[in-house]
C-alpha atoms as a PDB file:
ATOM      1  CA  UNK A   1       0.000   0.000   0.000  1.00  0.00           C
ATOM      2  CA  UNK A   2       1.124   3.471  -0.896  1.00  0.00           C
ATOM      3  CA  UNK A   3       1.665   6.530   1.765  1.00  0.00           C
ATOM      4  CA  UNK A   4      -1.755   7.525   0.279  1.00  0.00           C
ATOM      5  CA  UNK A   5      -3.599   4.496   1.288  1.00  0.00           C
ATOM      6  CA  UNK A   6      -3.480   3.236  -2.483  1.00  0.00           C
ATOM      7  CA  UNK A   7      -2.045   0.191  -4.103  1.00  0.00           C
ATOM      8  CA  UNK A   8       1.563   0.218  -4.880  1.00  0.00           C
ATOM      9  CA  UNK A   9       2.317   1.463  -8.163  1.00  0.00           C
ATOM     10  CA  UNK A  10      -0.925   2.616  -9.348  1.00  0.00           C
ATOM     11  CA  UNK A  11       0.003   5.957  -7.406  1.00  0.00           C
ATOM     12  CA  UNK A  12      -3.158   5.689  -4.868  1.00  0.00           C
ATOM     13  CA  UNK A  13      -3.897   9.706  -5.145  1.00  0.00           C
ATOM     14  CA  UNK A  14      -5.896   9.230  -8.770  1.00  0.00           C
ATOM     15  CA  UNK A  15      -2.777  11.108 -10.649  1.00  0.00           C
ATOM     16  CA  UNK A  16      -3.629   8.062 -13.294  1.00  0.00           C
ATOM     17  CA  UNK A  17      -7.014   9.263 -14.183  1.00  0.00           C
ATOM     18  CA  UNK A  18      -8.754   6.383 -12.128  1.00  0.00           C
ATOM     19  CA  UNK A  19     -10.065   6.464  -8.862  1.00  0.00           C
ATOM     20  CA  UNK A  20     -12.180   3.922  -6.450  1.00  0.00           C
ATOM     21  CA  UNK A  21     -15.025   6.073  -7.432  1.00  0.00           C
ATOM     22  CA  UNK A  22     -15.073   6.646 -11.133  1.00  0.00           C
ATOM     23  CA  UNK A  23     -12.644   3.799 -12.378  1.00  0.00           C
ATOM     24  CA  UNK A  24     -11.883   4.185 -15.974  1.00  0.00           C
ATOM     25  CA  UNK A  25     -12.393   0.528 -18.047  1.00  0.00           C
ATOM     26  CA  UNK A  26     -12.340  -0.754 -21.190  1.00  0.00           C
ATOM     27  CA  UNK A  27     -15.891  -1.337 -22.366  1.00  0.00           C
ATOM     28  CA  UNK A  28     -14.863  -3.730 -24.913  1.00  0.00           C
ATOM     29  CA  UNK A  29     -13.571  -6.249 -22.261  1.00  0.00           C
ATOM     30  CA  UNK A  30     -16.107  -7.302 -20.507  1.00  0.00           C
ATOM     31  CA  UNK A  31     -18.328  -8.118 -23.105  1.00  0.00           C
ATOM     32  CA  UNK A  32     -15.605 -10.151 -24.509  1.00  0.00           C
ATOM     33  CA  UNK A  33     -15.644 -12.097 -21.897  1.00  0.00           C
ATOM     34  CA  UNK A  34     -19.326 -12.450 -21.653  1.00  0.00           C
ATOM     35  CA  UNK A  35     -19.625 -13.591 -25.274  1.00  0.00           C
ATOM     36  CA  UNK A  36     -17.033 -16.043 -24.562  1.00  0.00           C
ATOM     37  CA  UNK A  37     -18.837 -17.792 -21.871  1.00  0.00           C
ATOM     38  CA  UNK A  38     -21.354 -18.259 -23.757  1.00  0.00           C
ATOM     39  CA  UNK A  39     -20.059 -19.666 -26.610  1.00  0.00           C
ATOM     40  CA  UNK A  40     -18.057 -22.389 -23.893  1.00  0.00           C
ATOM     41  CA  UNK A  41     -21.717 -22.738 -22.240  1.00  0.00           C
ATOM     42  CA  UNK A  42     -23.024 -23.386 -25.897  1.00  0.00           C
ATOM     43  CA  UNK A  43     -20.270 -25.720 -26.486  1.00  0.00           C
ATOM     44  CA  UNK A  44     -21.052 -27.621 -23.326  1.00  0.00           C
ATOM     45  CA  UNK A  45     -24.583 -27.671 -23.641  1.00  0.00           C
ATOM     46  CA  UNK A  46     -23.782 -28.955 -27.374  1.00  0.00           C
ATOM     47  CA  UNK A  47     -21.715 -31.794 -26.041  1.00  0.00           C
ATOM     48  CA  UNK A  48     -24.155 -32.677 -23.398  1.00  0.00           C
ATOM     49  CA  UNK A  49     -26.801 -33.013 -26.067  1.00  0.00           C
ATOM     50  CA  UNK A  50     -24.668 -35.398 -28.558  1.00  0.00           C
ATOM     51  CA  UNK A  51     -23.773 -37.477 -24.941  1.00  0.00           C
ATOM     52  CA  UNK A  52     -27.917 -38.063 -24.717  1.00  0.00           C
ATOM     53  CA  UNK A  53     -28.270 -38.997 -28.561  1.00  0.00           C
ATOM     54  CA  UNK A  54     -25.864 -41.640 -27.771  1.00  0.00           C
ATOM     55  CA  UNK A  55     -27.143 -42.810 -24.281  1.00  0.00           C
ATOM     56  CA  UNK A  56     -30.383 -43.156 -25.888  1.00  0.00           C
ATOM     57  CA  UNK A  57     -29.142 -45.212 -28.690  1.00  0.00           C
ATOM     58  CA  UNK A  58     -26.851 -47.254 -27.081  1.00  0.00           C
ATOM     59  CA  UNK A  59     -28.580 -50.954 -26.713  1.00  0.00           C
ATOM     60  CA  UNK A  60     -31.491 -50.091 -28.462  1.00  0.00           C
ATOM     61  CA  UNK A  61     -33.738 -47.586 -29.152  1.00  0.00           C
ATOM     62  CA  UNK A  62     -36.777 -47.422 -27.083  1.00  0.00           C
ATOM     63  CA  UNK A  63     -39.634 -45.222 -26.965  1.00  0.00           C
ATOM     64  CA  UNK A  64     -38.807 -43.637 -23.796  1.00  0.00           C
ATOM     65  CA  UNK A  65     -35.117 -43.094 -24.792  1.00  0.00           C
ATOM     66  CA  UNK A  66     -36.349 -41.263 -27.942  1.00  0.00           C
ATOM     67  CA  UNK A  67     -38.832 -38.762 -25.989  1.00  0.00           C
ATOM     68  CA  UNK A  68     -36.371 -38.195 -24.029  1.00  0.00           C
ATOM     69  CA  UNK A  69     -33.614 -37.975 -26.407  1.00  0.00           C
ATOM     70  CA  UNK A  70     -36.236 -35.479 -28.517  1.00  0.00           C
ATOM     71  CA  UNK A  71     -37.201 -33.144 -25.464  1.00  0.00           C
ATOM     72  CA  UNK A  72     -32.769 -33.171 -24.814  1.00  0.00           C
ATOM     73  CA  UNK A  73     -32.258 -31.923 -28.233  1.00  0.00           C
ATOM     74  CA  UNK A  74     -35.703 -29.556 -27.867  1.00  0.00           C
ATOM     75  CA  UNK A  75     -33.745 -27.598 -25.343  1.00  0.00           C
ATOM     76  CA  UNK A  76     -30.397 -27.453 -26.451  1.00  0.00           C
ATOM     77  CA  UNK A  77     -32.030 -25.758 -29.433  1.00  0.00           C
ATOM     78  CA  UNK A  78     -33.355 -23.336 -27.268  1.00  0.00           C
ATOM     79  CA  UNK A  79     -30.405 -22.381 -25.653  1.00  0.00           C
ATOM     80  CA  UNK A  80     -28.610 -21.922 -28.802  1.00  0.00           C
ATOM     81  CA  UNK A  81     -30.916 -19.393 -29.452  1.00  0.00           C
ATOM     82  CA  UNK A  82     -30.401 -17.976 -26.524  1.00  0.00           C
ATOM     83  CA  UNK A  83     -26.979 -17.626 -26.899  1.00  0.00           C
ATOM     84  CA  UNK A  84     -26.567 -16.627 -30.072  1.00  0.00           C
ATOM     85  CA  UNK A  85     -29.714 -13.711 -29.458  1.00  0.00           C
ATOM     86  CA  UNK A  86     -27.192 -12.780 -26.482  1.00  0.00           C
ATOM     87  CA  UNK A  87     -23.974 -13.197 -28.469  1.00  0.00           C
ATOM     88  CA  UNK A  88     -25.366 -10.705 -31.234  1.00  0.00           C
ATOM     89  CA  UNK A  89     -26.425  -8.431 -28.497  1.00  0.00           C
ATOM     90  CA  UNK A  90     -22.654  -8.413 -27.420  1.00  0.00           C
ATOM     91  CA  UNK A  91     -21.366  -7.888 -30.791  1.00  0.00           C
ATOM     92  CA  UNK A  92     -23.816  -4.824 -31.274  1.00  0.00           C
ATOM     93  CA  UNK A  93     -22.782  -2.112 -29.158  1.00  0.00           C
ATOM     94  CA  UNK A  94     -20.110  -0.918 -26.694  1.00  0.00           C
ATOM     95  CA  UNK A  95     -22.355  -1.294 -23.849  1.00  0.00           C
ATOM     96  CA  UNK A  96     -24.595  -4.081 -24.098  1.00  0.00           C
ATOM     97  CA  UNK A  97     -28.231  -4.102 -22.271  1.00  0.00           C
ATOM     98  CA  UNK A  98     -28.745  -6.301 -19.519  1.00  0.00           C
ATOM     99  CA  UNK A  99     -29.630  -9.617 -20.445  1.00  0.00           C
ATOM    100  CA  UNK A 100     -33.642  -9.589 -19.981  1.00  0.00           C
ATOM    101  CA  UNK A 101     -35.431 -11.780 -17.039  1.00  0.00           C
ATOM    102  CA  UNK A 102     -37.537 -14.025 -19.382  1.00  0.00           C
ATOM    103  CA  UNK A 103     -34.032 -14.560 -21.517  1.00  0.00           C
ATOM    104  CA  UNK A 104     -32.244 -15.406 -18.119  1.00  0.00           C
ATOM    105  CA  UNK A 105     -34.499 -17.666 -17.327  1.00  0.00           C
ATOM    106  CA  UNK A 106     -35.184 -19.690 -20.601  1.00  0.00           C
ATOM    107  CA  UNK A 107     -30.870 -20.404 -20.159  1.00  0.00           C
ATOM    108  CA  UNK A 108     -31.438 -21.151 -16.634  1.00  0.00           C
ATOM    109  CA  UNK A 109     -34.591 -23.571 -17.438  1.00  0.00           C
ATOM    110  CA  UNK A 110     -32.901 -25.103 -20.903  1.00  0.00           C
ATOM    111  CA  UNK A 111     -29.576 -25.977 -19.228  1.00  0.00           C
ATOM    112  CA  UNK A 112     -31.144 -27.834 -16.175  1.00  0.00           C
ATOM    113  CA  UNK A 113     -33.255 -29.542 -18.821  1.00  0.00           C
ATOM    114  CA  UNK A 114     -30.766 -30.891 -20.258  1.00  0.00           C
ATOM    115  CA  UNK A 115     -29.031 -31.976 -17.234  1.00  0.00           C
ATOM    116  CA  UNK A 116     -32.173 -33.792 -15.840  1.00  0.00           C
ATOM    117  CA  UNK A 117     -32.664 -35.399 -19.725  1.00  0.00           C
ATOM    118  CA  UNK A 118     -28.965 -36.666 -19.093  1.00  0.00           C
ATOM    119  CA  UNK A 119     -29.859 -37.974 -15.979  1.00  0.00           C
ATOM    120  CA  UNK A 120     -32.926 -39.837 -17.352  1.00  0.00           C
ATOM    121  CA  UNK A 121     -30.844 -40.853 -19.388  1.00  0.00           C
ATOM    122  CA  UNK A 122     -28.215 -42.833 -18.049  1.00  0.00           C
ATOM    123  CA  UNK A 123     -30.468 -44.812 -15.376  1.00  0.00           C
END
């Protein structure tokens, strides 16, 4: 810590132009970031979907497998669209809008979905 009760190096008296009030950033980071979560959620949820299409066609198919299998592939659709309506949103402008409620919780509901399909799944 600096004399000034900063941290060392960054001069602690807001000589740099940022403060612990009004920071400066880079807007472009962080939405960087976000858009790159999503694609590795995307990617996950992908995998996660081509892991059911197998389960369900391992041994056999049966018509519970193929419900199930249907209603997996059902909502990883619907995430990708999620993502990619998010994604686009990113790519848009330098300071995205929040990610809406409804949106939030269509991810939230399509990737437990798919994680209770998996389960069905396997036992």
């Amino acid at each position: 810590m600096g004399a000034a009760g900063g941290v060392a190096g960054t001069g602690g008296d807001g000589a740099d132009g940022a403060d612990a009030a009004g920071a400066v950033r880079d807007p472009g980071l962080q939405p960087e970031r976000t858009r790159l979560a999503w694609r590795r959620t995307t990617l996950s949820s992908t995998v996660a979907a081509v892991l059911a299409v197998k389960a369900a066609l391992h041994g056999g198919v049966s018509a519970a497998g193929a419900v199930v299998c249907g209603l997996c592939c059902a909502l990883w659709l619907g995430f990708l669209l999620v993502a990619q309506f998010r994604i686009h949103c990113l790519a848009r402008t330098v300071t995205p809008p929040a990610l809406p409620p409804r949106l939030a919780t269509a991810a939230v509901l399509c990737t437990a979905g798919v994680a209770v399909c998996a389960v069905a799944l396997i036992v």
